[in-house]
N, C-alpha and C. Protein backbone atom coordinates (compact mmCIF):
# COMPACT_ATOMS: atom_id res chain seq x y z
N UNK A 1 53.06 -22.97 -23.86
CA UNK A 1 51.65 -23.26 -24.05
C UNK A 1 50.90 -23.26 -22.72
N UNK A 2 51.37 -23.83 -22.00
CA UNK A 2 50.93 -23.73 -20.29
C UNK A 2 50.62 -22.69 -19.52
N UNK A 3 51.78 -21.60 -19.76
CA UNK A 3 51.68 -20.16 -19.44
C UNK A 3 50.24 -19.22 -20.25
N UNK A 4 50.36 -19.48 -21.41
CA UNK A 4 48.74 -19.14 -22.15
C UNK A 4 47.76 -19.72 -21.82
N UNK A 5 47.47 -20.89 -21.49
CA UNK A 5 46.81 -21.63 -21.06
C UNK A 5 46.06 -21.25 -19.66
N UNK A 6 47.28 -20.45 -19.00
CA UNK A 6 47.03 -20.03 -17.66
C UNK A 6 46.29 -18.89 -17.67
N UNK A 7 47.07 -18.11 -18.32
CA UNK A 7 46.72 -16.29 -18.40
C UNK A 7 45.68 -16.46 -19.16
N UNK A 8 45.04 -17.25 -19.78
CA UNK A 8 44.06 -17.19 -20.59
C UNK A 8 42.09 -17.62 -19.64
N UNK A 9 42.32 -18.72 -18.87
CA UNK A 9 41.94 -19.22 -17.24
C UNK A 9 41.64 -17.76 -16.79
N UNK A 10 43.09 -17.30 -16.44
CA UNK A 10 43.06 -15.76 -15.36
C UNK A 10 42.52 -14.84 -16.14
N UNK A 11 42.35 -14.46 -17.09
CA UNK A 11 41.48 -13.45 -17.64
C UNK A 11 40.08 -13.82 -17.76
N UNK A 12 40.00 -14.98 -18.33
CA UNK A 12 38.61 -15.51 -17.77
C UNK A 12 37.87 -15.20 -16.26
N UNK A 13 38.78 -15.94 -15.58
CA UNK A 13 38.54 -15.65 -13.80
C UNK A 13 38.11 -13.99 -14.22
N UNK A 14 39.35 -13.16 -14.11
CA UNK A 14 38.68 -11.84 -13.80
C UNK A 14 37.49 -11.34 -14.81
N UNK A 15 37.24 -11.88 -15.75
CA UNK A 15 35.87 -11.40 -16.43
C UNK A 15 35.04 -11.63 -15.71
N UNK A 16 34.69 -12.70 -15.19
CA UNK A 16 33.51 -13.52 -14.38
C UNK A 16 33.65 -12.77 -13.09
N UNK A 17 34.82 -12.41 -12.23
CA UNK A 17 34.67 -11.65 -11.13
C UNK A 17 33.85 -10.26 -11.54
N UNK A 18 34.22 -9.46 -12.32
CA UNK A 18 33.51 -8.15 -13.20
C UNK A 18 32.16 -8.37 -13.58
N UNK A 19 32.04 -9.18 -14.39
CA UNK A 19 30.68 -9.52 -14.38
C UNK A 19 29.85 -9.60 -12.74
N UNK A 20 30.28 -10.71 -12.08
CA UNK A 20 29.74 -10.56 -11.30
C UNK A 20 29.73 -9.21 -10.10
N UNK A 21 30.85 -8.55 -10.28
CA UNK A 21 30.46 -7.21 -9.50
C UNK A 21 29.15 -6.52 -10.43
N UNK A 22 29.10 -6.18 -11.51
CA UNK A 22 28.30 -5.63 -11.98
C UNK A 22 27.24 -6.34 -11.36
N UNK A 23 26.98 -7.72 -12.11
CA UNK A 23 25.59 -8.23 -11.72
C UNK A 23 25.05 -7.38 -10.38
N UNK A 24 25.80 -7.89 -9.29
CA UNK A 24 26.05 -7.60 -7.56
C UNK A 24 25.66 -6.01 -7.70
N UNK A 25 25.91 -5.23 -8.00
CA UNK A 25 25.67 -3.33 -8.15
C UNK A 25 24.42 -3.42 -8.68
N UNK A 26 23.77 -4.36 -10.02
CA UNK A 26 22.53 -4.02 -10.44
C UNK A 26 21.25 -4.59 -9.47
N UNK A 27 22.06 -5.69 -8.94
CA UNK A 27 21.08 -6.07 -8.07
C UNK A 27 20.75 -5.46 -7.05
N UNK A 28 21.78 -5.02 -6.54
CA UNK A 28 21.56 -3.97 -5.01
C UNK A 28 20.48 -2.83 -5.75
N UNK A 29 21.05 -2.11 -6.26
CA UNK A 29 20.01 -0.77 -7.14
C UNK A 29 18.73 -1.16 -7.49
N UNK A 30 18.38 -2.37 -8.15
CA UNK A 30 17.15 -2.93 -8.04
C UNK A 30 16.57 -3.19 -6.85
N UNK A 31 17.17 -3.88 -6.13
CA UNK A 31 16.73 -3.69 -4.37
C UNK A 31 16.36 -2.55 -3.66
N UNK A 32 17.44 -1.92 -3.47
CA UNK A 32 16.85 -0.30 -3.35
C UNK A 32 15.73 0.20 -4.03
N UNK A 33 15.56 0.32 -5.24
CA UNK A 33 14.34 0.81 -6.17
C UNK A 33 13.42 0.15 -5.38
N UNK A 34 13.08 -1.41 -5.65
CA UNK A 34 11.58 -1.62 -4.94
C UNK A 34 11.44 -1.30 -3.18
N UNK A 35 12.65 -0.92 -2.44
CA UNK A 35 12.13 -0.83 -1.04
C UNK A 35 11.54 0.27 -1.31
N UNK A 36 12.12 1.20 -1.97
CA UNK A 36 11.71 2.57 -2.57
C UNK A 36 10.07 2.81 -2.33
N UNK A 37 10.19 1.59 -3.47
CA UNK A 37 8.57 1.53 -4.04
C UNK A 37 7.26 1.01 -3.16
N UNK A 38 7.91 0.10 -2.38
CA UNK A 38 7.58 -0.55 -1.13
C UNK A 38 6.84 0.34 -0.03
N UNK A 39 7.77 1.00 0.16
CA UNK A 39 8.03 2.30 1.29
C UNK A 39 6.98 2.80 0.56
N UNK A 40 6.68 3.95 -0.43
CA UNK A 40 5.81 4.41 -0.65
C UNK A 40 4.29 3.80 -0.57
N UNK A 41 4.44 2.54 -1.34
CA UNK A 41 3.08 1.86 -1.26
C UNK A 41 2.59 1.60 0.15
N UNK A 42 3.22 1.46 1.33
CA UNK A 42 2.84 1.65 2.91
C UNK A 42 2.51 2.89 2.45
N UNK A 43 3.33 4.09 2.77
CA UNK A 43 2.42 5.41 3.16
C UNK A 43 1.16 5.36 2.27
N UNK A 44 1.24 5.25 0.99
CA UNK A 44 -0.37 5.49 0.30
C UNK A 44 -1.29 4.36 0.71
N UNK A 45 -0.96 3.33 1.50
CA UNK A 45 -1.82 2.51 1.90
C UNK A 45 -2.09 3.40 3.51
N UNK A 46 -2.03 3.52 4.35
CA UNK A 46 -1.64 4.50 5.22
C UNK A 46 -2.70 5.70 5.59
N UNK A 47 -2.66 6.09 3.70
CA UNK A 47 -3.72 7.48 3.71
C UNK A 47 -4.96 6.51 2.95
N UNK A 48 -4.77 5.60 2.71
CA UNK A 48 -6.48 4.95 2.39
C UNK A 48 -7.02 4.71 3.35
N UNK A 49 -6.00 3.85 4.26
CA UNK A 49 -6.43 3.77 5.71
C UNK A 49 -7.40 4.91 6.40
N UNK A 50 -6.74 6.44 6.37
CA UNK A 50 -7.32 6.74 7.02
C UNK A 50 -8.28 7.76 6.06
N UNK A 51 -8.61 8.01 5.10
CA UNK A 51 -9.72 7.99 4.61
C UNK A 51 -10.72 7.22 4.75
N UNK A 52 -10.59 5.57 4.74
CA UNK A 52 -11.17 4.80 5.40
C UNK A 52 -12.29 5.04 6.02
N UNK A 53 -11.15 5.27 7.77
CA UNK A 53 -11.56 5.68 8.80
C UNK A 53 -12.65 6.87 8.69
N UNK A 54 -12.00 7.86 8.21
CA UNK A 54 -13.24 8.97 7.84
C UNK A 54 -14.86 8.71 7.65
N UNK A 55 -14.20 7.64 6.10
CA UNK A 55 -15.75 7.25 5.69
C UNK A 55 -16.79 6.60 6.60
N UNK A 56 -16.20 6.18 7.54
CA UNK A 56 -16.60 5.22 8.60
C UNK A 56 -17.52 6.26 9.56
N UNK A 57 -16.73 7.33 10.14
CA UNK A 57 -16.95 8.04 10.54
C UNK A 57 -18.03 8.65 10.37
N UNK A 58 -17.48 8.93 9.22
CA UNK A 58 -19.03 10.15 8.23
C UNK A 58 -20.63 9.35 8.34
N UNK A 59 -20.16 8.22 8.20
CA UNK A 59 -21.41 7.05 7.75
C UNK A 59 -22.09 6.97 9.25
N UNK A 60 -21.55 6.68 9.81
CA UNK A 60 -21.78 6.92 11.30
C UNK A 60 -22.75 8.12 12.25
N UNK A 61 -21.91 8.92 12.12
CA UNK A 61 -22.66 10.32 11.99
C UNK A 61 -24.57 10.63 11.28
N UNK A 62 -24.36 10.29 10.08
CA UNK A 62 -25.07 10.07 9.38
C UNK A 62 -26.41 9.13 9.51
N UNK A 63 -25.71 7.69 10.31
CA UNK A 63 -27.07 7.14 10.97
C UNK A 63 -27.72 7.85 12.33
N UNK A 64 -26.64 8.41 12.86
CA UNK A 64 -27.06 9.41 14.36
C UNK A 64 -28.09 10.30 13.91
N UNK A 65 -27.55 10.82 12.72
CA UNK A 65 -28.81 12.31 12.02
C UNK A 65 -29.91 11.18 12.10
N UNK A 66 -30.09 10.32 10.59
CA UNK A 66 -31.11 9.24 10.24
C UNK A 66 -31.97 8.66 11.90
N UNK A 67 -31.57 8.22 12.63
CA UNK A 67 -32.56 7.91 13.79
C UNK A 67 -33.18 9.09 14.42
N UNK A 68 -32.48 10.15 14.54
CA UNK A 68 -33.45 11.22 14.84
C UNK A 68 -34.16 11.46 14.50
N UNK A 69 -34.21 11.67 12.65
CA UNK A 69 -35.33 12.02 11.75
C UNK A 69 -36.17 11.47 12.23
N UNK A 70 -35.74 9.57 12.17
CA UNK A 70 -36.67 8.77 12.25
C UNK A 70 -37.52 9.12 13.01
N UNK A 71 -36.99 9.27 14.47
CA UNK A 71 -37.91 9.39 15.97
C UNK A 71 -38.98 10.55 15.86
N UNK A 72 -38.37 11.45 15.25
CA UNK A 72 -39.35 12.63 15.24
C UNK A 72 -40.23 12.38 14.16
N UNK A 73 -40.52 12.30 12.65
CA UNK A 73 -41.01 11.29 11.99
C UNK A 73 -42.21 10.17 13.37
N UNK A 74 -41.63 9.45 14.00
CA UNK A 74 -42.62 8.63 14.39
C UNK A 74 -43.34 9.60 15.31
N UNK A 75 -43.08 10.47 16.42
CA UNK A 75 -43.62 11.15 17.05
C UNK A 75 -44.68 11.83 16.19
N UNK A 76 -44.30 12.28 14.32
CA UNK A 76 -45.29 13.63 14.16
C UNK A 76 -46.67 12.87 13.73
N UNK A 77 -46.10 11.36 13.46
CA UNK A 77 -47.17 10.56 12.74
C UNK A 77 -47.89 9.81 13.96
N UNK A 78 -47.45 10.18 15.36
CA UNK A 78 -48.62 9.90 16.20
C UNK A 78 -49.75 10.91 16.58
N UNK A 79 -48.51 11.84 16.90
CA UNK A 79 -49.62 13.30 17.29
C UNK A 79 -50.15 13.75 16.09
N UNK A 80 -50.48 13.40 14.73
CA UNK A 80 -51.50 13.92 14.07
C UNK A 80 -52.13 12.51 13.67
N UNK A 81 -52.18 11.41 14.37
CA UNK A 81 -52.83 10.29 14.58
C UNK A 81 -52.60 9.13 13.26
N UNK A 82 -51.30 9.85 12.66
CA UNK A 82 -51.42 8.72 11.17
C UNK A 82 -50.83 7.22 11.63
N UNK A 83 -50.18 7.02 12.83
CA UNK A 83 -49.80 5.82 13.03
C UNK A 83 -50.98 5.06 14.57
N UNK A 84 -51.34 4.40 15.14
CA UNK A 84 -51.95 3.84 15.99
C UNK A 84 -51.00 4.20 17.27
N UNK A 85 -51.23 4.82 18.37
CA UNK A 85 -50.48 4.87 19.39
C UNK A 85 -50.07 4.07 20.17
């Protein structure tokens, strides 16, 4: 009865070791997957970034044009006298 008793323990033991390798393999693979996912979400954060930057850029640009207009705009509305000099 002792001897069953035992081998019965030890097959237990090694289920629970098995199990836990499995567990241990699904977990790693799940780990891997999100660095995966991780990793990617940097690079596409990365290229928002520098779209970003662009827009920044562009907008920029854009007030450089806009004050010129402006200036010339104020110049045409002096020399044909519509603003007070």
């Amino acid at each position: 009865m002792s001897e069953n008793v035992e081998n019965l323990v030890l097959r237990q033991m090694i289920e629970m070791r098995n199990d836990f390798a499995s567990l241990r393999s699904e977990v790693r693979t799940g780990f891997e997957e999100l660095k995966s996912r991780l990793s990617s979400v940097e690079h596409q954060l990365v290229g928002v970034h520098r779209e970003l930057v662009g827009l920044h850029e562009d907008n920029a640009g854009a007030q450089v044009r806009l004050d010129r207009v402006d200036s010339r705009l104020v110049r045409i509305d002096k020399r044909l006298e519509l603003l007070p000099a």
